[in-house]
Protein backbone atom coordinates (compact mmCIF):
# COMPACT_ATOMS: atom_id res chain seq x y z
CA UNK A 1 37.58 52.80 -11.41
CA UNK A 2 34.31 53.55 -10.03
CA UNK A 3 31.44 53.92 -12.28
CA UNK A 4 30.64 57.65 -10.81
CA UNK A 5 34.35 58.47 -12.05
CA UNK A 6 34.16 56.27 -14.98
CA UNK A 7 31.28 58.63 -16.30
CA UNK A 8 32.90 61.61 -15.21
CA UNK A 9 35.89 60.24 -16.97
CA UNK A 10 33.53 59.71 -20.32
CA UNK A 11 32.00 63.50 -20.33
CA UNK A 12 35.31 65.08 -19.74
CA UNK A 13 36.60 63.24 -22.72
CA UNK A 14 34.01 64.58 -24.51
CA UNK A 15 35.04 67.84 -23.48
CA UNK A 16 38.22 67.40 -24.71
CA UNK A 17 37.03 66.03 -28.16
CA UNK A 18 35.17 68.27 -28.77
CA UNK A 19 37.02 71.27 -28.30
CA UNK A 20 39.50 69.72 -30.64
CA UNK A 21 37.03 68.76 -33.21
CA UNK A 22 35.02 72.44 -33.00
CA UNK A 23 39.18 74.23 -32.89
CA UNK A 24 38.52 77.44 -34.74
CA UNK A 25 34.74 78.18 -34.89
CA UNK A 26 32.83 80.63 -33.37
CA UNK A 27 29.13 81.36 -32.80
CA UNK A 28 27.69 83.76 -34.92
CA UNK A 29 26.88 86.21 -31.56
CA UNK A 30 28.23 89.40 -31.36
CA UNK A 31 30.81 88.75 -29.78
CA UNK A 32 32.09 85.24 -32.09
CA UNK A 33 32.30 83.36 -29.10
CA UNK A 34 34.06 80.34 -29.24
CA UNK A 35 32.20 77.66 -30.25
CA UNK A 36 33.22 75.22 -27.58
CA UNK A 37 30.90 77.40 -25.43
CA UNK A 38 27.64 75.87 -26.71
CA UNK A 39 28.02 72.47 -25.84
CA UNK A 40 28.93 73.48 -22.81
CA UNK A 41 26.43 75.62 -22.35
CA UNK A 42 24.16 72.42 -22.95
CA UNK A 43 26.29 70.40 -20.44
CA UNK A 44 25.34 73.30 -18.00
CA UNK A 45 21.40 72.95 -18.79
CA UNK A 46 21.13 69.48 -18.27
CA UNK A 47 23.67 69.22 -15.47
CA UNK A 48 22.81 71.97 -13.40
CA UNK A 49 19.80 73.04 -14.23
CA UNK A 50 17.77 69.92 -15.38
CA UNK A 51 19.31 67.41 -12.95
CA UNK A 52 20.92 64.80 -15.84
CA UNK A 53 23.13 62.81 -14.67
CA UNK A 54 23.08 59.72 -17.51
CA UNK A 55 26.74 59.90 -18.83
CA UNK A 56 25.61 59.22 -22.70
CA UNK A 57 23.13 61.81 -22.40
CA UNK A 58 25.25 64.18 -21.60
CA UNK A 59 28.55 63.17 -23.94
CA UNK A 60 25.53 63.14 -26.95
CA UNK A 61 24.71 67.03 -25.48
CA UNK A 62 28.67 67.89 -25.39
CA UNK A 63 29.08 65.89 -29.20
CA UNK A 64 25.23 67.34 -30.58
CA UNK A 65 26.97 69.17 -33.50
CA UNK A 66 30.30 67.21 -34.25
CA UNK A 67 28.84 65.26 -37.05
CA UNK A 68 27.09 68.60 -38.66
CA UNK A 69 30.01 71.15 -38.20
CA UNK A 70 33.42 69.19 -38.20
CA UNK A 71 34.82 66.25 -40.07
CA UNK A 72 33.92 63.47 -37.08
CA UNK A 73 32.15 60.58 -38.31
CA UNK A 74 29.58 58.60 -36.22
CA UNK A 75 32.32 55.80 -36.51
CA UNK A 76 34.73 57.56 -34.63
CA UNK A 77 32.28 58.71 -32.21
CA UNK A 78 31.26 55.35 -31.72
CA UNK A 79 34.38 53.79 -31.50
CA UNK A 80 35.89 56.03 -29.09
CA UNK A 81 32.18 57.16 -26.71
CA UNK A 82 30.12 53.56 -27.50
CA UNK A 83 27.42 52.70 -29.70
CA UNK A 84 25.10 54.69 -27.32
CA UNK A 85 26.34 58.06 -27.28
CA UNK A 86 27.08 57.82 -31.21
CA UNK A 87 23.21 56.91 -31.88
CA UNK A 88 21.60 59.62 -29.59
CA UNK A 89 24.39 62.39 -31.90
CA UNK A 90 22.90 60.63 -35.05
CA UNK A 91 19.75 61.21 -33.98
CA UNK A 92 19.92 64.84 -33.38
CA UNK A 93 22.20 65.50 -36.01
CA UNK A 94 20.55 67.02 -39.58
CA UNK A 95 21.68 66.25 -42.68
CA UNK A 96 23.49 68.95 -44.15
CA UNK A 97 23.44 68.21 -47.69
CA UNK A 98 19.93 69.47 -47.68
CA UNK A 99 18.19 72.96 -48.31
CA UNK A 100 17.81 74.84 -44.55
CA UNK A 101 14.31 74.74 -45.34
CA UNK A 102 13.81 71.04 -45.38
CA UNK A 103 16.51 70.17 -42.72
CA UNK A 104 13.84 72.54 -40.55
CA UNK A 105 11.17 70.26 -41.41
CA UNK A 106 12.44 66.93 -41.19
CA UNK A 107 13.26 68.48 -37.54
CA UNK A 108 9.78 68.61 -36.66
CA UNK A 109 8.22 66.32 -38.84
CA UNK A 110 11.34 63.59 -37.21
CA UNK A 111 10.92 64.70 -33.18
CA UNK A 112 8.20 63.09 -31.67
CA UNK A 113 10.25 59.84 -33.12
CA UNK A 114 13.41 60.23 -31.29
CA UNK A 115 14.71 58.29 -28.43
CA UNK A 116 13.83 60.15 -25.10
CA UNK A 117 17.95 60.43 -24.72
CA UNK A 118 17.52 62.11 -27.85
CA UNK A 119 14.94 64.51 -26.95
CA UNK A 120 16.35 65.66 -24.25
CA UNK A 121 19.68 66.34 -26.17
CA UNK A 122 17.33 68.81 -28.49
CA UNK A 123 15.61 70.29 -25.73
CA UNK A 124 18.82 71.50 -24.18
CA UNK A 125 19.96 72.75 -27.86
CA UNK A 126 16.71 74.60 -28.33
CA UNK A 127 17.04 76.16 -24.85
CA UNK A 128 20.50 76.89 -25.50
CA UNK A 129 20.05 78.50 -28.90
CA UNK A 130 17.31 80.58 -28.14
CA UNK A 131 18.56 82.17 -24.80
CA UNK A 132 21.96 82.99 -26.93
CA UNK A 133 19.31 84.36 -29.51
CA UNK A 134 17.64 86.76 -26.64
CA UNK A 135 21.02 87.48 -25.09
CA UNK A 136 23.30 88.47 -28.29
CA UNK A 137 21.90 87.83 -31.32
CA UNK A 138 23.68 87.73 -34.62
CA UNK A 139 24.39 91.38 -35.66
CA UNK A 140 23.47 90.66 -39.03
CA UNK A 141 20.08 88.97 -38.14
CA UNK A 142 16.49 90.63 -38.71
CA UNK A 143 14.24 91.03 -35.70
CA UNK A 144 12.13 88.97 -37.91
CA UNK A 145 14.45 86.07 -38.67
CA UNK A 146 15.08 85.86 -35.27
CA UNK A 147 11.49 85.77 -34.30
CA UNK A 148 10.92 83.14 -37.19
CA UNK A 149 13.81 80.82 -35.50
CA UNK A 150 11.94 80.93 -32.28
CA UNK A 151 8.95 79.69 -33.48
CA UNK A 152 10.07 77.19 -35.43
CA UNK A 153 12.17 76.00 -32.25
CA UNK A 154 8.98 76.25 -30.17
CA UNK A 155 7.59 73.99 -33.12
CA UNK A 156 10.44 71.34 -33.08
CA UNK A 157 10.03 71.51 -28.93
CA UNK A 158 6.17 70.98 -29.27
CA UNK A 159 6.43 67.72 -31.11
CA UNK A 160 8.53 66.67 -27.97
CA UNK A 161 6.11 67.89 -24.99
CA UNK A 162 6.10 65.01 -21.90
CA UNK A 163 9.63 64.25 -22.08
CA UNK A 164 11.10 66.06 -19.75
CA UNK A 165 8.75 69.10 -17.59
CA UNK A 166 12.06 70.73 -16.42
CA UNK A 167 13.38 71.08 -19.48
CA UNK A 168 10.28 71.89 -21.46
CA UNK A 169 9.60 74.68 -18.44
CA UNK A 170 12.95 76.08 -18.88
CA UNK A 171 12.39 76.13 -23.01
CA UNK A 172 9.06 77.86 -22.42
CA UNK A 173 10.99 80.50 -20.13
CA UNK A 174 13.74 81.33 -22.91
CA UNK A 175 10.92 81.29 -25.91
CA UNK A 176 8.66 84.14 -23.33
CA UNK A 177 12.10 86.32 -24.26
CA UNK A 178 11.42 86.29 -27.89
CA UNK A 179 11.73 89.79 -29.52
């Protein structure tokens, strides 16, 4: 097997993992789309629009929310996508046994100390999450509290400037759509 289909191999795995592991959930849009659709959505950014080609970068993007959302452990995502992938998830992953308002802060308070594989995992998720914002937001969400997510994002994505210009460009695009 050649490494290009090797990697291939790897993210389509983590397709298919995911998709199992995120069975059932939807995002809290309009329109409950399924939830398989953001990391996706995050393979697309980095892929297509970013130019990312590094196979554990974008397994971590496809896996981002496994360990926050499901019942996957960062065993079994080591064991079955390497001790790589597995670290850059843990990275970006928040600990959800704590208030919202302190998982926000450890976000920025933890960003300019992540890997760079790991920034660029949260840049796609903050460009992801804010375009869905600007596109279909939650029916049951405030103009305000959607204008207080987007600048905490921008917040989070300032602590993370020189990592990547695409991807900060394209975040700075979907935050000048704020309400």
């Amino acid at each position: 097997m050649t490494d290009s289909k090797s990697a291939l191999v790897k993210v389509a795995d983590a397709l298919a993992f995911a998709a199992h592991k995120h069975r059932g959930q939807h995002r809290i849009d309009a329109a409950r789309s399924p939830y398989i659709n953001h990391p996706i959505d995050l393979l697309n950014v980095l892929c297509c629009e970013a130019g990312i080609e590094n196979p554990d970068i974008l397994c971590a993007a496809i896996l981002h929310d496994t360990l926050e959302d499901t019942n996957t452990s960062e065993e079994e995502i080591t064991r079955r996508f390497g001790p790589k992938v597995a670290a850059i998830v843990g990275e970006v992953s928040d600990d959800m046994r704590l208030p919202k308002r302190k998982r926000w802060q450890l976000q920025i308070e933890k960003a300019p100390h992540l890997s760079r594989e790991a920034k660029i995992v949260k840049l796609a998720d903050k460009i992801c999450n804010l375009r869905d914002l600007a596109n279909s937001p939650p029916p049951h969400w405030s103009r305000d509290r959607i204008q207080t997510y987007f600048d905490w994002a921008k917040a989070v994505i300032e602590q993370l400037r020189g990592t990547h210009p695409k991807l900060e460009t394209l975040f700075d695009d979907a935050y000048a759509k704020r309400p």
